[in-house]
N, C-alpha and C. Protein backbone atom coordinates (compact mmCIF):
# COMPACT_ATOMS: atom_id res chain seq x y z
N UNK A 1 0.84 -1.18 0.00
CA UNK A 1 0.00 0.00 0.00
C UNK A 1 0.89 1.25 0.00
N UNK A 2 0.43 2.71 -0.91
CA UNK A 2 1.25 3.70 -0.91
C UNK A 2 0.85 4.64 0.52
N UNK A 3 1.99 4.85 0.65
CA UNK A 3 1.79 5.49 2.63
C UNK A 3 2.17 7.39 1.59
N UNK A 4 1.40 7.66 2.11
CA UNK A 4 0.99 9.17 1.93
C UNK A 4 0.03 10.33 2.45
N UNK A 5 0.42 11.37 2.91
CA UNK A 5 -0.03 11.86 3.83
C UNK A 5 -1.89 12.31 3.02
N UNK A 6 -2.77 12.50 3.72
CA UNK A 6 -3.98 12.77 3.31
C UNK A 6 -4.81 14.36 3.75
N UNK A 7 -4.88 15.22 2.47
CA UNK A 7 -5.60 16.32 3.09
C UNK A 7 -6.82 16.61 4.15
N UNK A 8 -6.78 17.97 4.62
CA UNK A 8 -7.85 17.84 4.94
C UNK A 8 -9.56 17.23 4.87
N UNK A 9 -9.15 17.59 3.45
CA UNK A 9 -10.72 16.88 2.87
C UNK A 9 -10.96 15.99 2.67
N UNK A 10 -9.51 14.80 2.36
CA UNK A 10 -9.65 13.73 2.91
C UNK A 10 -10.34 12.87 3.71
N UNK A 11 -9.83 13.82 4.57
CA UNK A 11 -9.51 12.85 5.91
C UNK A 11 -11.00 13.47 6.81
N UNK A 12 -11.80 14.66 6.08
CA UNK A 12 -13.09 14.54 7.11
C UNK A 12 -13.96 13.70 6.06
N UNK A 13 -14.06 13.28 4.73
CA UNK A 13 -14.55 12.62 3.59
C UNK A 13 -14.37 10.95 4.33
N UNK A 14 -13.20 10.67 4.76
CA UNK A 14 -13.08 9.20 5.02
C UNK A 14 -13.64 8.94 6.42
N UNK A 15 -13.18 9.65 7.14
CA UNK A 15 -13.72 9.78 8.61
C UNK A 15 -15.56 9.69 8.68
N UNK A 16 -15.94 10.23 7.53
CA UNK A 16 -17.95 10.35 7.85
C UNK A 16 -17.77 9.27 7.27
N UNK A 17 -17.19 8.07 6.53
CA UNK A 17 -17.56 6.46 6.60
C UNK A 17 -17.31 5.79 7.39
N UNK A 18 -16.40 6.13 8.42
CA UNK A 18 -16.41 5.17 9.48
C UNK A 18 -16.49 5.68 11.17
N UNK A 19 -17.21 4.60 11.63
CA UNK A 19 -18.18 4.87 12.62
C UNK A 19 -17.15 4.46 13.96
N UNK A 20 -17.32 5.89 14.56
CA UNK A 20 -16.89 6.60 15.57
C UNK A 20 -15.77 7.15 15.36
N UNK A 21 -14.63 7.08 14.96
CA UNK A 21 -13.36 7.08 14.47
C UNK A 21 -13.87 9.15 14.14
N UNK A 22 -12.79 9.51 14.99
CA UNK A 22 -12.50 11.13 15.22
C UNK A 22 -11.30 11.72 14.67
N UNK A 23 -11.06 13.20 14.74
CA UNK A 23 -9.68 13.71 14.65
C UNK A 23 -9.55 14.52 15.81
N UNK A 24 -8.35 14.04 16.37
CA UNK A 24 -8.33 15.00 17.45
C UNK A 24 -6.88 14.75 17.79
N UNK A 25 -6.60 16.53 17.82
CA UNK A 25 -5.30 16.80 18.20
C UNK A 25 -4.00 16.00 17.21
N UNK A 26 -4.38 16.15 15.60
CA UNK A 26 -3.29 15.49 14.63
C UNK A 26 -3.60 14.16 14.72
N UNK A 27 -4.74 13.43 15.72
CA UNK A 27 -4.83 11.96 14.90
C UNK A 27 -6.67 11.62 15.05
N UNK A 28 -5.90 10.54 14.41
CA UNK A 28 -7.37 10.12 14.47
C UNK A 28 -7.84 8.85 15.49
N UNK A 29 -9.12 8.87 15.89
CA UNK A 29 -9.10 8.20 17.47
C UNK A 29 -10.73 7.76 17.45
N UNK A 30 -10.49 6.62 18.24
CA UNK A 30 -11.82 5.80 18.29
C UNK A 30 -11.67 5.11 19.86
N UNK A 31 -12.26 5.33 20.66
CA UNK A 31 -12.55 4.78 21.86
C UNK A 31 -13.63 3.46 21.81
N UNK A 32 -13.23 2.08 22.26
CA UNK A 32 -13.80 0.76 22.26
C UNK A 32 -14.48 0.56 23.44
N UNK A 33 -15.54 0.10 23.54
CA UNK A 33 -15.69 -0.66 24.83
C UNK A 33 -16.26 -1.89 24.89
N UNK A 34 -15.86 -2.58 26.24
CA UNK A 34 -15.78 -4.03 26.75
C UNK A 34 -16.73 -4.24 27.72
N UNK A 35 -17.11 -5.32 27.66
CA UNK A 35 -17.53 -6.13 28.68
C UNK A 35 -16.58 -6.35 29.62
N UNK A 36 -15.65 -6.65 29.76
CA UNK A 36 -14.71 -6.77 31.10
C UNK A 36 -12.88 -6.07 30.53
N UNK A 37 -12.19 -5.91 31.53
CA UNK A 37 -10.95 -5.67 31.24
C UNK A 37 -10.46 -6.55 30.16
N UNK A 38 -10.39 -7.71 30.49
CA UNK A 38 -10.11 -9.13 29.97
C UNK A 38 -9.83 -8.73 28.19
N UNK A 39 -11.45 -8.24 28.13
CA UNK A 39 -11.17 -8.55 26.16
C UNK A 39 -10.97 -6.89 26.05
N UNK A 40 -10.78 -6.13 26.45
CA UNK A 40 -9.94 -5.06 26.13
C UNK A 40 -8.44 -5.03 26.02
N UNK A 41 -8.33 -6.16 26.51
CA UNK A 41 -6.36 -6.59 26.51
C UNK A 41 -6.62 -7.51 25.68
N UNK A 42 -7.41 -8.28 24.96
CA UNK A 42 -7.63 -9.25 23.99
C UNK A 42 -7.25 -8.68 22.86
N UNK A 43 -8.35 -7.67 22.68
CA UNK A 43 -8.45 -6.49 21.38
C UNK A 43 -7.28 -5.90 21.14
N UNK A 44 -6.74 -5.14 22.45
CA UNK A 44 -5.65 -4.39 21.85
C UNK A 44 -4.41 -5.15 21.66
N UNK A 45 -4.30 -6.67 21.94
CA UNK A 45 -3.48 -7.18 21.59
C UNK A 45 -3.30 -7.52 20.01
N UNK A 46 -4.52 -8.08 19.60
CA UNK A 46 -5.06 -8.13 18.27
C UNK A 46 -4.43 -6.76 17.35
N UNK A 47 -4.89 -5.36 17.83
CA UNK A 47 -4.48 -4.53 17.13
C UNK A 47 -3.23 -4.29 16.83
N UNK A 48 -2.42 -4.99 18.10
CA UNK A 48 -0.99 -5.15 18.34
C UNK A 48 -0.37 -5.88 16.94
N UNK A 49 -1.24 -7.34 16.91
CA UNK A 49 -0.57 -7.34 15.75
C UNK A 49 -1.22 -7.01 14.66
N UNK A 50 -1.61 -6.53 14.26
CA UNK A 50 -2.24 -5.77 12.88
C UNK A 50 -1.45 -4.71 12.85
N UNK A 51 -1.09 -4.40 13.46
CA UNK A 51 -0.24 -2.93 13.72
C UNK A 51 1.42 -3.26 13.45
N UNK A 52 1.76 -4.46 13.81
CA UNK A 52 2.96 -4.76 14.04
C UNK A 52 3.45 -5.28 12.50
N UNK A 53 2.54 -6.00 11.88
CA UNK A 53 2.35 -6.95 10.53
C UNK A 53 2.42 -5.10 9.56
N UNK A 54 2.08 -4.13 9.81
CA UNK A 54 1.96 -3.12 9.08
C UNK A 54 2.85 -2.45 9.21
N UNK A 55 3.79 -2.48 10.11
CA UNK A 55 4.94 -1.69 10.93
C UNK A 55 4.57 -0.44 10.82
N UNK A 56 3.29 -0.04 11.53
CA UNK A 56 3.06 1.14 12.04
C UNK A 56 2.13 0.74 13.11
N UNK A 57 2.58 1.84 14.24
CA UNK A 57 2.25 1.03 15.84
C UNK A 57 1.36 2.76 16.13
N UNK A 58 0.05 2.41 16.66
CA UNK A 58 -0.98 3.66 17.77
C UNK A 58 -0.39 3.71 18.26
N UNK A 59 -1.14 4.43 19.32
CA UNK A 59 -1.15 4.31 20.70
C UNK A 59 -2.18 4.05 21.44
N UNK A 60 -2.04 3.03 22.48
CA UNK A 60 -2.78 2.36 22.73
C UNK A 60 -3.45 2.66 24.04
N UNK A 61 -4.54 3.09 24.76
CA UNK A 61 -4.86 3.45 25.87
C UNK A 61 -6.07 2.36 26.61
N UNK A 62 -5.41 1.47 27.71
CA UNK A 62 -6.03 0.35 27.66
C UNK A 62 -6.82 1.11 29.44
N UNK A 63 -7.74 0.96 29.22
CA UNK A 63 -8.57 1.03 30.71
C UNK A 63 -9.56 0.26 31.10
N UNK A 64 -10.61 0.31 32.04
CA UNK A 64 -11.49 -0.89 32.42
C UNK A 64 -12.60 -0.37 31.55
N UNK A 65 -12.46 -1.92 30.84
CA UNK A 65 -13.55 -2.09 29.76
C UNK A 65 -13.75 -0.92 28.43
N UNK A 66 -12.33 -0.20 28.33
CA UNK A 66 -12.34 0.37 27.26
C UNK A 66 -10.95 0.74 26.63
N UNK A 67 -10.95 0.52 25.21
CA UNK A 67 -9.78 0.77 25.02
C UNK A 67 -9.53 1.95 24.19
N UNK A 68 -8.84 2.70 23.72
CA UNK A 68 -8.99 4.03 23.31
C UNK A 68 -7.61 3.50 22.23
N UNK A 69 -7.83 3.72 20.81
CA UNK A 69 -6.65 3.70 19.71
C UNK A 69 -6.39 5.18 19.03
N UNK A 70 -5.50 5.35 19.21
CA UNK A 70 -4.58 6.96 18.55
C UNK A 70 -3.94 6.52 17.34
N UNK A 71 -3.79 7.73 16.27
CA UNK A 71 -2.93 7.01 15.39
C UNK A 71 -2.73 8.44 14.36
N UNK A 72 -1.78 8.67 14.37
CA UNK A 72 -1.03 9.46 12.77
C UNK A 72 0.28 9.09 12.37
N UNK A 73 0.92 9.18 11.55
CA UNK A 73 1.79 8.90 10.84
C UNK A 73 3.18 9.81 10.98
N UNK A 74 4.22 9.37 11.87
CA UNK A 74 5.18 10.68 12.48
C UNK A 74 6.29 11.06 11.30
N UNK A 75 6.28 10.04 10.41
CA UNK A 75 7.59 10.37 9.36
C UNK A 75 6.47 11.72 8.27
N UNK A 76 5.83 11.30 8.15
CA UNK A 76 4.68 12.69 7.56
C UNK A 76 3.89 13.51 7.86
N UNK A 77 4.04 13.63 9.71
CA UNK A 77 3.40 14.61 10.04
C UNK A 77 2.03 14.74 10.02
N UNK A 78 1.28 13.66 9.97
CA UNK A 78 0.10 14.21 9.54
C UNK A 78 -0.87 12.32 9.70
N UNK A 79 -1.73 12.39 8.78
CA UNK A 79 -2.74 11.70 8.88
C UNK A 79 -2.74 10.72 7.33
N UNK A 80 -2.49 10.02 7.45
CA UNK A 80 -2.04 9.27 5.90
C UNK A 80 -2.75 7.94 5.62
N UNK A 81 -2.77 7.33 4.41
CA UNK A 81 -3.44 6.39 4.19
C UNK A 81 -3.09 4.93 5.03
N UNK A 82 -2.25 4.99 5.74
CA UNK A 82 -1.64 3.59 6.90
C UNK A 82 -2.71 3.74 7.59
N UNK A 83 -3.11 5.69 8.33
CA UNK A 83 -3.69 5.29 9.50
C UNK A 83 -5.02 4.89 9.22
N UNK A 84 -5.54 5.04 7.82
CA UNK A 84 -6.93 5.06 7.28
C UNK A 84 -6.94 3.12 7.32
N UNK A 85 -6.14 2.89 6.79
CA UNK A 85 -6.19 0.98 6.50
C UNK A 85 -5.96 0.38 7.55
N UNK A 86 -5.25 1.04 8.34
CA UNK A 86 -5.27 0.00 10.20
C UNK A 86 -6.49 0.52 10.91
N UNK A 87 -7.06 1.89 10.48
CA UNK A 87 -8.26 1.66 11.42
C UNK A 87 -9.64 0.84 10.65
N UNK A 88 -9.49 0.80 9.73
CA UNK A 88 -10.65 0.16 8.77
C UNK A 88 -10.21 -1.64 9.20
N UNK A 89 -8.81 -2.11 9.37
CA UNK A 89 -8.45 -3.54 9.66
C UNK A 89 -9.01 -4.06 11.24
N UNK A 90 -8.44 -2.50 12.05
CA UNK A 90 -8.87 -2.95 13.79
C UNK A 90 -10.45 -2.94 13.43
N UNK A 91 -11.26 -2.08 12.52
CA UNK A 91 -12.93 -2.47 12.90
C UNK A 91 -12.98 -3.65 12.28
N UNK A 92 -12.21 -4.69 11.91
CA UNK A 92 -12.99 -6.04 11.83
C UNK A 92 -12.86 -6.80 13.07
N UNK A 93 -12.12 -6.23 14.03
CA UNK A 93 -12.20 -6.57 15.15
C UNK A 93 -13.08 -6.76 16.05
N UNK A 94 -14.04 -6.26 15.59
CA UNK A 94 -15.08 -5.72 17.07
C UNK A 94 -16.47 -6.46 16.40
């Protein structure tokens, strides 16, 4: 896949297709929630490797029964088509 940074219009164009998934503060962010701690460390392990297989890593904010995923792209500053395809890969997660 070509990794390239995505304009504004982009990125509010891709964002109104997918559900919950925000911009805030240079990334883009979707807060999960769980039924117990348990599969919130399930999930974000999962994303772990989807993330890892892509060699581009969130950030990951694991709390009770929710997990919170961050994500922009630091070699471009910005918001790029990686972070658009790992968050479209983590929603087959859920």
């Amino acid at each position: 896949m070509e990794r390239r940074k995505l304009d504004a219009n982009e990125i509010e164009t891709r964002l109104a297709t997918m559900d919950g998934w925000s911009l805030d503060d240079g990334q883009i962010v979707k807060e999960f929630t769980f039924d117990s701690y348990k599969a919130g460390l399930v999930f974000a392990t999962a994303v772990g490797h989807f993330a890892d297989r892509m060699d581009h890593h969130p950030d990951l904010y694991i709390g009770y029964q929710k997990v919170e995923v961050a994500m922009n792209t630091h070699d471009l500053d910005g918001i790029s088509t990686y972070d658009m395809e790992l968050a479209r890969l983590i929603e087959t997660l859920v």
